[in-house]
C-alpha atoms as a PDB file:
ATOM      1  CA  UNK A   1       0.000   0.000   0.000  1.00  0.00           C
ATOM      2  CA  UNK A   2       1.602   3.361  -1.143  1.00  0.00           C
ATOM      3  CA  UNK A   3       1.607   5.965   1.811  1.00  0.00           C
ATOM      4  CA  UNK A   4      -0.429   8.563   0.830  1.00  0.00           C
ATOM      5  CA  UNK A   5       0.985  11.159   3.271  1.00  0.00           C
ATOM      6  CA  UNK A   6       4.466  11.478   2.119  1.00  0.00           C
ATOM      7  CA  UNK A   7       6.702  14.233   4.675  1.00  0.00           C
ATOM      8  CA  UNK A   8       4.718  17.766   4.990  1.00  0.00           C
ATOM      9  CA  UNK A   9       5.368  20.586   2.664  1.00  0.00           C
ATOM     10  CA  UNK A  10       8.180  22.558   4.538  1.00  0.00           C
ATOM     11  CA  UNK A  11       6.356  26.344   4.240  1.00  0.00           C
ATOM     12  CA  UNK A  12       8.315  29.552   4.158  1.00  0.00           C
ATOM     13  CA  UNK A  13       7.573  30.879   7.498  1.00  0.00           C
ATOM     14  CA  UNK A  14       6.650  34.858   9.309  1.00  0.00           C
ATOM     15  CA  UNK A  15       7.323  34.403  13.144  1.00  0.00           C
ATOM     16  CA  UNK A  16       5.235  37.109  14.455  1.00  0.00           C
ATOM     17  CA  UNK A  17       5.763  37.757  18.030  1.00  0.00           C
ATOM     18  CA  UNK A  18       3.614  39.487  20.704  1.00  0.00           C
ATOM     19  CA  UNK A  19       5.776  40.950  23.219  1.00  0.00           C
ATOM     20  CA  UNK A  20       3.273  41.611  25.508  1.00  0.00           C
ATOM     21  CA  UNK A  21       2.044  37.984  25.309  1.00  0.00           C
ATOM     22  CA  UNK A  22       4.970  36.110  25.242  1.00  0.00           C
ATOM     23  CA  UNK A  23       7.918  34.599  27.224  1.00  0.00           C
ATOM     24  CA  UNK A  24      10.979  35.535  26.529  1.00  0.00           C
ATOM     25  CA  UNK A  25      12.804  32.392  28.207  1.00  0.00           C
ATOM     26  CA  UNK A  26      10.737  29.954  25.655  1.00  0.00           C
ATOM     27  CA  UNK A  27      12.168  31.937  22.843  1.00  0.00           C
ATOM     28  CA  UNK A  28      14.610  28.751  21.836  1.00  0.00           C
ATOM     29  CA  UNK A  29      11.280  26.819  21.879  1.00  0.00           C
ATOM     30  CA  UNK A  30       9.013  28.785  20.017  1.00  0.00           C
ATOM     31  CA  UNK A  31      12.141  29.036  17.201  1.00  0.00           C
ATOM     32  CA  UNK A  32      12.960  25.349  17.428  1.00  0.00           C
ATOM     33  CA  UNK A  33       8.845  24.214  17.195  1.00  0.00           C
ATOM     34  CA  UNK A  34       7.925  26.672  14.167  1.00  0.00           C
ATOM     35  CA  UNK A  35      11.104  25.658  12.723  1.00  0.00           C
ATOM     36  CA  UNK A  36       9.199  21.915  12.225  1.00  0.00           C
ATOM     37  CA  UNK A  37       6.796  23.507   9.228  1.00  0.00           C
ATOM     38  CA  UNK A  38       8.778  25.242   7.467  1.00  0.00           C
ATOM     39  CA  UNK A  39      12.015  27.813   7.126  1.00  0.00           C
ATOM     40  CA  UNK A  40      11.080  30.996   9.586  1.00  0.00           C
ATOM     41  CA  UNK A  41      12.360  33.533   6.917  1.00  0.00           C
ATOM     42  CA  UNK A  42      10.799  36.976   8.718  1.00  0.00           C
ATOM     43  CA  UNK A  43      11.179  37.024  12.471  1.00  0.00           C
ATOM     44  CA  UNK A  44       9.414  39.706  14.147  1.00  0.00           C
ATOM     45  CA  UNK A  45       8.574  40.892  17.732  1.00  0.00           C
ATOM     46  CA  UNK A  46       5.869  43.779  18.518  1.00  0.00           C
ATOM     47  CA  UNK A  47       6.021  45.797  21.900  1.00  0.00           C
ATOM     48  CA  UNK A  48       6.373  49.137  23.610  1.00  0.00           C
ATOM     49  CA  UNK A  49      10.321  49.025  23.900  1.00  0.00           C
ATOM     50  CA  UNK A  50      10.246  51.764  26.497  1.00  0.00           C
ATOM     51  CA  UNK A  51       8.161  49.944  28.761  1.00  0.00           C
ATOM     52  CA  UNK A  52      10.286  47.694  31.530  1.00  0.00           C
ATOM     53  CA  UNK A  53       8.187  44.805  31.229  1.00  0.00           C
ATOM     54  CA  UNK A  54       9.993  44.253  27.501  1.00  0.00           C
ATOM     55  CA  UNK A  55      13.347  44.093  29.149  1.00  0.00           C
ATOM     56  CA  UNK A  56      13.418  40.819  29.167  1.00  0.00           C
ATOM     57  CA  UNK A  57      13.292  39.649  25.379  1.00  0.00           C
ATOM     58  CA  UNK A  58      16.183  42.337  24.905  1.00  0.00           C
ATOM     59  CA  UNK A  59      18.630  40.085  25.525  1.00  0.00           C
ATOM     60  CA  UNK A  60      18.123  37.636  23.099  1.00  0.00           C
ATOM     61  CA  UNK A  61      16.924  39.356  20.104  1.00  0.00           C
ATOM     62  CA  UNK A  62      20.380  39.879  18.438  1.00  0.00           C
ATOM     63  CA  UNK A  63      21.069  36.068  19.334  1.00  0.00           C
ATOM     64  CA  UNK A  64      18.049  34.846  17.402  1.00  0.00           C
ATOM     65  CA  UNK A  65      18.231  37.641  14.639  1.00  0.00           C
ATOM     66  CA  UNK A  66      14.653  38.616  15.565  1.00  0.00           C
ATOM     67  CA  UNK A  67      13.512  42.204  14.535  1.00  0.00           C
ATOM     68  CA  UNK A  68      12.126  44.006  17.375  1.00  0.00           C
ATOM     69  CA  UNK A  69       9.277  46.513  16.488  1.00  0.00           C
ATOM     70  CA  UNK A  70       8.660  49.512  18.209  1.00  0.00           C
ATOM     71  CA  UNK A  71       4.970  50.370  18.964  1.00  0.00           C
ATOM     72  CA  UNK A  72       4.324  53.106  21.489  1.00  0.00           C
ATOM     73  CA  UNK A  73       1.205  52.869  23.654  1.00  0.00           C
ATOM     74  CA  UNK A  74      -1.273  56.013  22.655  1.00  0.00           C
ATOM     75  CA  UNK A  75      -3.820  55.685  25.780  1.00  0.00           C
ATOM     76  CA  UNK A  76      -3.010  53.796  28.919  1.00  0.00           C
ATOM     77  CA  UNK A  77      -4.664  50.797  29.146  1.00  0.00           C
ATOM     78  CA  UNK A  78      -5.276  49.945  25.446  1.00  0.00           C
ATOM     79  CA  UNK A  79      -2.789  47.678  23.708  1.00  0.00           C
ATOM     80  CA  UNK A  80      -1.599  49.032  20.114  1.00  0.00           C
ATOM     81  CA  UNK A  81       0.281  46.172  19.448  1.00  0.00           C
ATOM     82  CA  UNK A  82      -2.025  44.414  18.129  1.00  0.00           C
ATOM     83  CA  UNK A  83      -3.109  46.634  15.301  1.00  0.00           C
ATOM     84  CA  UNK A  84       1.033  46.806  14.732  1.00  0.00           C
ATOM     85  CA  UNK A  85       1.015  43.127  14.165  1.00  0.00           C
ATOM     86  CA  UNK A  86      -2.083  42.684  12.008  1.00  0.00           C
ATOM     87  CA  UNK A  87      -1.354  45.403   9.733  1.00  0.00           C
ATOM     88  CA  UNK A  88       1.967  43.716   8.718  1.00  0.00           C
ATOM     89  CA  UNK A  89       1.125  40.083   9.099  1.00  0.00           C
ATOM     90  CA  UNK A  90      -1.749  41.857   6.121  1.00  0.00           C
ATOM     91  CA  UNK A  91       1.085  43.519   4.161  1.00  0.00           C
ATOM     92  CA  UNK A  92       3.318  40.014   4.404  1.00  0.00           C
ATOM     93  CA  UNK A  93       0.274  38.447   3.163  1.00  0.00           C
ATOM     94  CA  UNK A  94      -0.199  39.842  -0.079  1.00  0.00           C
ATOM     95  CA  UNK A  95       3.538  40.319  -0.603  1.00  0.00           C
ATOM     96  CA  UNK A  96       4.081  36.779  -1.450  1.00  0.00           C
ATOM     97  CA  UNK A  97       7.122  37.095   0.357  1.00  0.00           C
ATOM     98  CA  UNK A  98       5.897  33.689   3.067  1.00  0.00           C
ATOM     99  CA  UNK A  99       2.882  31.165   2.609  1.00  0.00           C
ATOM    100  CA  UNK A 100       2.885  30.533   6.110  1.00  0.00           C
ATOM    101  CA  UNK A 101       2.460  32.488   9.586  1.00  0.00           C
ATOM    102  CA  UNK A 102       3.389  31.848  13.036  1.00  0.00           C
ATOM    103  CA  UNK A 103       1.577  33.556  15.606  1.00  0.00           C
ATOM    104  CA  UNK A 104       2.580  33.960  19.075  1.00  0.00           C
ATOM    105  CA  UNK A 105       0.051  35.204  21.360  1.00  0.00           C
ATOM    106  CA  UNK A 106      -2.315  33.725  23.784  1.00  0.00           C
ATOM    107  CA  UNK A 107      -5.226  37.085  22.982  1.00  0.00           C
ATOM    108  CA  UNK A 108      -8.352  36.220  21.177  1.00  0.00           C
ATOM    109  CA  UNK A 109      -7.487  39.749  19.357  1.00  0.00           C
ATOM    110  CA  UNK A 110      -5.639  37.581  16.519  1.00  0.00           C
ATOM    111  CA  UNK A 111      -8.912  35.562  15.631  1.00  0.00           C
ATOM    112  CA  UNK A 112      -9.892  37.687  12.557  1.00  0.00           C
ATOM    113  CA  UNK A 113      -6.104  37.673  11.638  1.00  0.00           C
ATOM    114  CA  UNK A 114      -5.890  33.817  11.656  1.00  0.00           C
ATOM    115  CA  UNK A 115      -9.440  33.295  10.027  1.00  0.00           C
ATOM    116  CA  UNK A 116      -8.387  35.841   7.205  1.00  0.00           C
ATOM    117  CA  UNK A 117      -5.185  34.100   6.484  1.00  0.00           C
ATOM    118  CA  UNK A 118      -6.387  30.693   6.259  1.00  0.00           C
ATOM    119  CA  UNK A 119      -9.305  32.049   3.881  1.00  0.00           C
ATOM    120  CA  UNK A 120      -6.380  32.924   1.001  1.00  0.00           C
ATOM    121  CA  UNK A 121      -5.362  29.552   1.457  1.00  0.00           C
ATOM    122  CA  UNK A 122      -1.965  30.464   3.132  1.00  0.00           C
ATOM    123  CA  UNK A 123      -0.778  27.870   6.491  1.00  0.00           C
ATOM    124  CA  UNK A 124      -1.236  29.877   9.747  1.00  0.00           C
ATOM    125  CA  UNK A 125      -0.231  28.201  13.412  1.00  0.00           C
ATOM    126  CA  UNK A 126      -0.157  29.658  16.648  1.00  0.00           C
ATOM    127  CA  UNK A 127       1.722  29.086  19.434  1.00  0.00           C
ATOM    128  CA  UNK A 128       0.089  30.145  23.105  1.00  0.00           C
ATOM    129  CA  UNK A 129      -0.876  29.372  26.748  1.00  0.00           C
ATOM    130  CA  UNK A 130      -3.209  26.725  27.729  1.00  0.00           C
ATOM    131  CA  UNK A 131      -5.588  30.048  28.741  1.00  0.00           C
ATOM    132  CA  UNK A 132      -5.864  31.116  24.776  1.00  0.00           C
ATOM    133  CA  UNK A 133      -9.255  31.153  23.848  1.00  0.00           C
ATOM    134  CA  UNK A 134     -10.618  28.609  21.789  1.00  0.00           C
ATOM    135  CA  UNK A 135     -11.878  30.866  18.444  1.00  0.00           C
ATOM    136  CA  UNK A 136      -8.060  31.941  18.562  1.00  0.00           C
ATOM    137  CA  UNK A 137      -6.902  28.100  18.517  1.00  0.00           C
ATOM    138  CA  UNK A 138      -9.501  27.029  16.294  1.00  0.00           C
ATOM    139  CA  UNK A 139      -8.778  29.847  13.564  1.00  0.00           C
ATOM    140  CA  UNK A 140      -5.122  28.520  13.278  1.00  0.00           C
ATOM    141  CA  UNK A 141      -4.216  24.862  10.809  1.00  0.00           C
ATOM    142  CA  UNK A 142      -2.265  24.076  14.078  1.00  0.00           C
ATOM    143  CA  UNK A 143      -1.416  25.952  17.644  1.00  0.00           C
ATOM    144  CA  UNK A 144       0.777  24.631  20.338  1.00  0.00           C
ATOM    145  CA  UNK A 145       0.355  25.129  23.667  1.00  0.00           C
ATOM    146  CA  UNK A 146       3.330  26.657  25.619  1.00  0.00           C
ATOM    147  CA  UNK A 147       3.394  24.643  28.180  1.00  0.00           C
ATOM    148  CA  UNK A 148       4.029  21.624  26.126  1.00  0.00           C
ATOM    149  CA  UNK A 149       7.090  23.210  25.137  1.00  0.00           C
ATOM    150  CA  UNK A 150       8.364  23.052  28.699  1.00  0.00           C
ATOM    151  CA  UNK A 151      10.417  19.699  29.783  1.00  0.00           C
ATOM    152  CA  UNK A 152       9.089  19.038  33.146  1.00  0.00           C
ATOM    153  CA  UNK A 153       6.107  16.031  32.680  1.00  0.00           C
ATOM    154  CA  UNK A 154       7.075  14.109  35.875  1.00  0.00           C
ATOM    155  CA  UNK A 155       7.093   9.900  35.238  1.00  0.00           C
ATOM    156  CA  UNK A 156       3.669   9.424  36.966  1.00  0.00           C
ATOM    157  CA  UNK A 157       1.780  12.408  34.726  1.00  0.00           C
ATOM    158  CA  UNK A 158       2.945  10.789  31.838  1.00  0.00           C
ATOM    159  CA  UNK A 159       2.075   7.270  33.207  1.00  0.00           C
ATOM    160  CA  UNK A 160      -1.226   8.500  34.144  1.00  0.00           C
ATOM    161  CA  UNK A 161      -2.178  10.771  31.025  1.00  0.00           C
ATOM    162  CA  UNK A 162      -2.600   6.774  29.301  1.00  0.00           C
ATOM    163  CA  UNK A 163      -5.480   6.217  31.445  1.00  0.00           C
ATOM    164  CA  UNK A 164      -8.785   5.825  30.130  1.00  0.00           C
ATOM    165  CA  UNK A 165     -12.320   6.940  31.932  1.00  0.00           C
ATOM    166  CA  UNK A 166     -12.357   3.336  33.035  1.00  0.00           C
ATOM    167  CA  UNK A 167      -9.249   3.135  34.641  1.00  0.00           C
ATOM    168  CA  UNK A 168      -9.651   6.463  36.651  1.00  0.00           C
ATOM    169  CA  UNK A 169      -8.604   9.662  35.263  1.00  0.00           C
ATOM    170  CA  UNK A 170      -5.678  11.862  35.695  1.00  0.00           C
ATOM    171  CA  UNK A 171      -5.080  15.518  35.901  1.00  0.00           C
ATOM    172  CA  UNK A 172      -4.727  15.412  32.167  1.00  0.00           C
ATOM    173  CA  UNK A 173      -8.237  15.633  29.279  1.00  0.00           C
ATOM    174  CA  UNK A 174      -8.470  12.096  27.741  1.00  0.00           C
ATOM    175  CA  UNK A 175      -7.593  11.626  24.272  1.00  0.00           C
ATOM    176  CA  UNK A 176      -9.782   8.917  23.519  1.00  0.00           C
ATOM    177  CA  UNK A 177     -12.786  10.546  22.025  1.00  0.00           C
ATOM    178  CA  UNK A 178     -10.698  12.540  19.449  1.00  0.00           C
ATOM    179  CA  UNK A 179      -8.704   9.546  18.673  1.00  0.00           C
ATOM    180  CA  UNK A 180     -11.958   7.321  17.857  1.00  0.00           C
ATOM    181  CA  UNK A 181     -13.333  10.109  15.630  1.00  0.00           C
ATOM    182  CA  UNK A 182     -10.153  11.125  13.916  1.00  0.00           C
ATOM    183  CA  UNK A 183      -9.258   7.232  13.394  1.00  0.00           C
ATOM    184  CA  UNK A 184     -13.352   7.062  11.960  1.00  0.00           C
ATOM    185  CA  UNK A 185     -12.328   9.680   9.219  1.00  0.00           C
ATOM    186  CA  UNK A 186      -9.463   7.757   8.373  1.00  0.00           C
ATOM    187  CA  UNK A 187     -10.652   4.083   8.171  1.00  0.00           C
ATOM    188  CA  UNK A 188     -10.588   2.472   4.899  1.00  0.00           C
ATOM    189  CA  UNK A 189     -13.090  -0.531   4.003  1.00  0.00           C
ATOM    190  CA  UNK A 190     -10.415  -3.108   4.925  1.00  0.00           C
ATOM    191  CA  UNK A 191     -10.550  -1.337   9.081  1.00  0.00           C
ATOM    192  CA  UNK A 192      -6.992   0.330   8.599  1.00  0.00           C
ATOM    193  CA  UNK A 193      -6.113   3.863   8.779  1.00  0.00           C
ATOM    194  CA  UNK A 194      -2.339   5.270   7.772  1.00  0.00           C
ATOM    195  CA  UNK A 195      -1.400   6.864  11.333  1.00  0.00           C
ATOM    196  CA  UNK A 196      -0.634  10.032   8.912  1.00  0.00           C
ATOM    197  CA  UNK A 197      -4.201  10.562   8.188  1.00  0.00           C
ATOM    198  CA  UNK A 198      -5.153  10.252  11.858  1.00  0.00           C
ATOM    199  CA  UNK A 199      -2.666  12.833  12.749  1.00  0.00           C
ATOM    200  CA  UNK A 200      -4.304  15.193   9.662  1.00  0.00           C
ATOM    201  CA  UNK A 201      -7.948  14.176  11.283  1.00  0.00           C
ATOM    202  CA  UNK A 202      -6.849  15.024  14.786  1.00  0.00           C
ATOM    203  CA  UNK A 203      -5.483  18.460  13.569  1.00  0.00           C
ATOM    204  CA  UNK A 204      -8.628  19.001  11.989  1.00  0.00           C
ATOM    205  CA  UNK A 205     -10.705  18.168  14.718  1.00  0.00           C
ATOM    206  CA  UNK A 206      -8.710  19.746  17.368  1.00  0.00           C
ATOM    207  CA  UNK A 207      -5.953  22.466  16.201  1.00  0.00           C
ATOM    208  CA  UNK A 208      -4.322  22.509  19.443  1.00  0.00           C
ATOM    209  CA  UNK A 209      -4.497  18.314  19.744  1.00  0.00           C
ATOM    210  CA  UNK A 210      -0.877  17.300  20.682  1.00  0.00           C
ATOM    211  CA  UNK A 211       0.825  14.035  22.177  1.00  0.00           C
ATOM    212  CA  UNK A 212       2.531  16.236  24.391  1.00  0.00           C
ATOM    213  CA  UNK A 213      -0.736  17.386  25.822  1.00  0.00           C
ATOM    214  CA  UNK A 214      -0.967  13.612  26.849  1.00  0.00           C
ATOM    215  CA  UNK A 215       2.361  13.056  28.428  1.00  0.00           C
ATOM    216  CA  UNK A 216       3.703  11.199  25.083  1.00  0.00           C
ATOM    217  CA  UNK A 217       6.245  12.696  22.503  1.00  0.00           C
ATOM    218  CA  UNK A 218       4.616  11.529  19.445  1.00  0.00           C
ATOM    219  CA  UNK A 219       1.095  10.438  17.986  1.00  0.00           C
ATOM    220  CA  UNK A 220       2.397   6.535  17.525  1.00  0.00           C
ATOM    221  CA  UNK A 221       3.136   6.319  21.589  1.00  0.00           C
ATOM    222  CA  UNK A 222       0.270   8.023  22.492  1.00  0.00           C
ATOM    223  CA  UNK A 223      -2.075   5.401  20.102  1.00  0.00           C
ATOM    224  CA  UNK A 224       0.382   2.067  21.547  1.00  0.00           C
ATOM    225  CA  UNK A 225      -0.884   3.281  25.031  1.00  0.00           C
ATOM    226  CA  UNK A 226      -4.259   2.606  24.347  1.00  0.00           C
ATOM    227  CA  UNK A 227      -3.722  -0.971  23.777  1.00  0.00           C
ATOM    228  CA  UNK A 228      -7.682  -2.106  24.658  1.00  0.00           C
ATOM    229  CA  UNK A 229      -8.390  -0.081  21.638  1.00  0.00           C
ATOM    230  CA  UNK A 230      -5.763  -0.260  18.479  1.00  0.00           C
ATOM    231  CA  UNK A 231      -3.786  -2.618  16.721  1.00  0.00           C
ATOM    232  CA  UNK A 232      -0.496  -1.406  15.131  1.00  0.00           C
ATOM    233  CA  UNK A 233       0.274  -2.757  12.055  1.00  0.00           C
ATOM    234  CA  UNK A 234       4.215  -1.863  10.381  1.00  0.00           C
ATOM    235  CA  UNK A 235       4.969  -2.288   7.009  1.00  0.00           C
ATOM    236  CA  UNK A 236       9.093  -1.978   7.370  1.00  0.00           C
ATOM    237  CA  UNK A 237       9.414  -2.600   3.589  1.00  0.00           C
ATOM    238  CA  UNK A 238       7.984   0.409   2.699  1.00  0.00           C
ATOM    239  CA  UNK A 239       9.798   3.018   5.258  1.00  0.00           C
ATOM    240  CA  UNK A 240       9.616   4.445   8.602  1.00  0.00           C
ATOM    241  CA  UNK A 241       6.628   5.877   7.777  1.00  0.00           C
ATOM    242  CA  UNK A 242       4.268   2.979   6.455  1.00  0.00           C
ATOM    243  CA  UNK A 243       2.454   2.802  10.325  1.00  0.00           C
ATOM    244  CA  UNK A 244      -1.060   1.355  10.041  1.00  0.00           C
ATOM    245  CA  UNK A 245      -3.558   1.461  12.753  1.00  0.00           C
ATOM    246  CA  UNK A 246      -6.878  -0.762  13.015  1.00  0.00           C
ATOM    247  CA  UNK A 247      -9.696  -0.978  16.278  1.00  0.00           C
ATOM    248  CA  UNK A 248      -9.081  -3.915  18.391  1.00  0.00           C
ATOM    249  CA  UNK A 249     -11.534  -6.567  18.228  1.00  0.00           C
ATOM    250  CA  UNK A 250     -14.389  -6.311  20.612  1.00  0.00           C
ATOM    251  CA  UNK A 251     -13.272  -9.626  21.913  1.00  0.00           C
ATOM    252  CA  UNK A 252      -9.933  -8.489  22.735  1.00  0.00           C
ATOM    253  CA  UNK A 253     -11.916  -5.355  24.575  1.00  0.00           C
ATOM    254  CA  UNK A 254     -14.646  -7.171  26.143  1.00  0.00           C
ATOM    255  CA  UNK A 255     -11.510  -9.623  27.815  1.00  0.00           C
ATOM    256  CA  UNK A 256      -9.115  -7.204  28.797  1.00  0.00           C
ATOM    257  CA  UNK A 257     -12.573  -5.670  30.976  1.00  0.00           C
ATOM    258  CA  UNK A 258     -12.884  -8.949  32.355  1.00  0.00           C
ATOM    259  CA  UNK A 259      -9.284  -9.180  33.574  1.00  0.00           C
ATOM    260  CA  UNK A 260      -9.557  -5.692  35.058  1.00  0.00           C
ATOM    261  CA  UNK A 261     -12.638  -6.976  36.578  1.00  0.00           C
ATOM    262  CA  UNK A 262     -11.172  -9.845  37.840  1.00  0.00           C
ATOM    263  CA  UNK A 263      -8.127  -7.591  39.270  1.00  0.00           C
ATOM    264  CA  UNK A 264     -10.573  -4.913  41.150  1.00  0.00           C
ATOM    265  CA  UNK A 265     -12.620  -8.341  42.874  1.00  0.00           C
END
């Protein structure tokens, strides 16, 4: 069977940066994790540069060759750079000089922005805090939440982000809903779907879906965890990437919930 999701299109990339909603000390990550979909070509950062609360991203502009963009604040209490960033991430837009955007922001303010960009048919992701509202996230092809950027999932969050409703839930949302509907949408007639199309299905389901999210580095762990529920089927003849996924038999289900049964008597 010929994979029909061969490696993503590598975009050239506008890394638009909200100063006022963004942490300096993740700059690395936010480079590193827009640097996955394409080449970041225009790096930007908006802010009121005479304001001591921008201190902080001074430092490591010049090491990141990130263009820092003065805005000054016209009434106290309203935040102009916004309007800043829109009205160039507008002018980049029909330059043709990028077919892709990276916002970073976690304000709602950027909605229209996103929505407009992915209208001319042009890749937009975002990259925010868990907090970002969801019209934000769901305007964007794909947003990552900062705090899945951050290396500190403990051994027992990541043990217990597997767990199912069954099993008694963790801290963490359960992934199983989105997997069974993005796995649905991929499903041929034989019961298989390429684990590429899931990941495409989950992304269009849920822009902000990530393994990470789930205490698991990629898509492929996260589905293994769930062994009551998918197969994994490898095709090794036909590269790293031929990964095949099919529901478990309802026999296989229906006995693993008698052994858990028989472990809770």
């Amino acid at each position: 069977m010929k994979n029909p999701y061969p490696e993503k299109k590598k975009h050239r990339l506008a890394i638009l940066i909200d100063g006022d909603n963004a942490q300096p000390s993740l700059i690395v990550k936010l480079m590193a994790e827009a640097g996955k979909y394409g080449q970041i070509t225009i790096r930007r950062i908006y802010g009121d540069w005479t304001t001591p609360q921008m201190n902080g991203w001074k430092d490591c502009l010049n090491n990141h060759a990130i263009q820092p963009i003065q805005q000054f604040r016209y009434t106290i209490g309203k935040n102009a750079t916004d309007s800043a960033l829109i009205i160039d991430a507008m002018d980049l837009l029909h330059s043709g000089l990028v077919d892709g955007f990276c916002i970073v922001s976690s304000d709602s303010d950027y909605t229209r922005l996103a929505t407009r960009i992915r209208e001319a048919g042009i890749f937009v992701m975002g990259i925010g805090q868990r907090k970002t509202p969801k019209p934000f996230v769901n305007a964007c092809n794909i947003f990552i939440f900062t705090e899945n950027l951050v290396d500190n999932i403990e051994e027992k969050e990541i043990a217990e982000a597997g767990k199912s409703p069954e099993n008694g839930s963790g801290s963490r949302p359960n992934p199983i809903p989105l997997l069974k509907e993005a796995f649905s949408m991929a499903a041929d007639e034989d019961g298989w779907a390429h684990l590429g199309a899931i990941g495409v299905n989950l992304r269009q389901l849920d822009p902000s879906f990530d393994p990470r999210t789930f205490g698991y580095g990629q898509l492929l762990q996260l589905i293994k965890a769930q062994k009551d529920l998918f197969t994994i089927r490898k095709e090794d003849d036909k590269g790293p990437s031929a990964v095949y996924v099919k529901r478990a038999s309802s026999k296989r289900r229906s006995s693993r919930k008698q052994v858990v049964q028989q472990t809770g008597d």
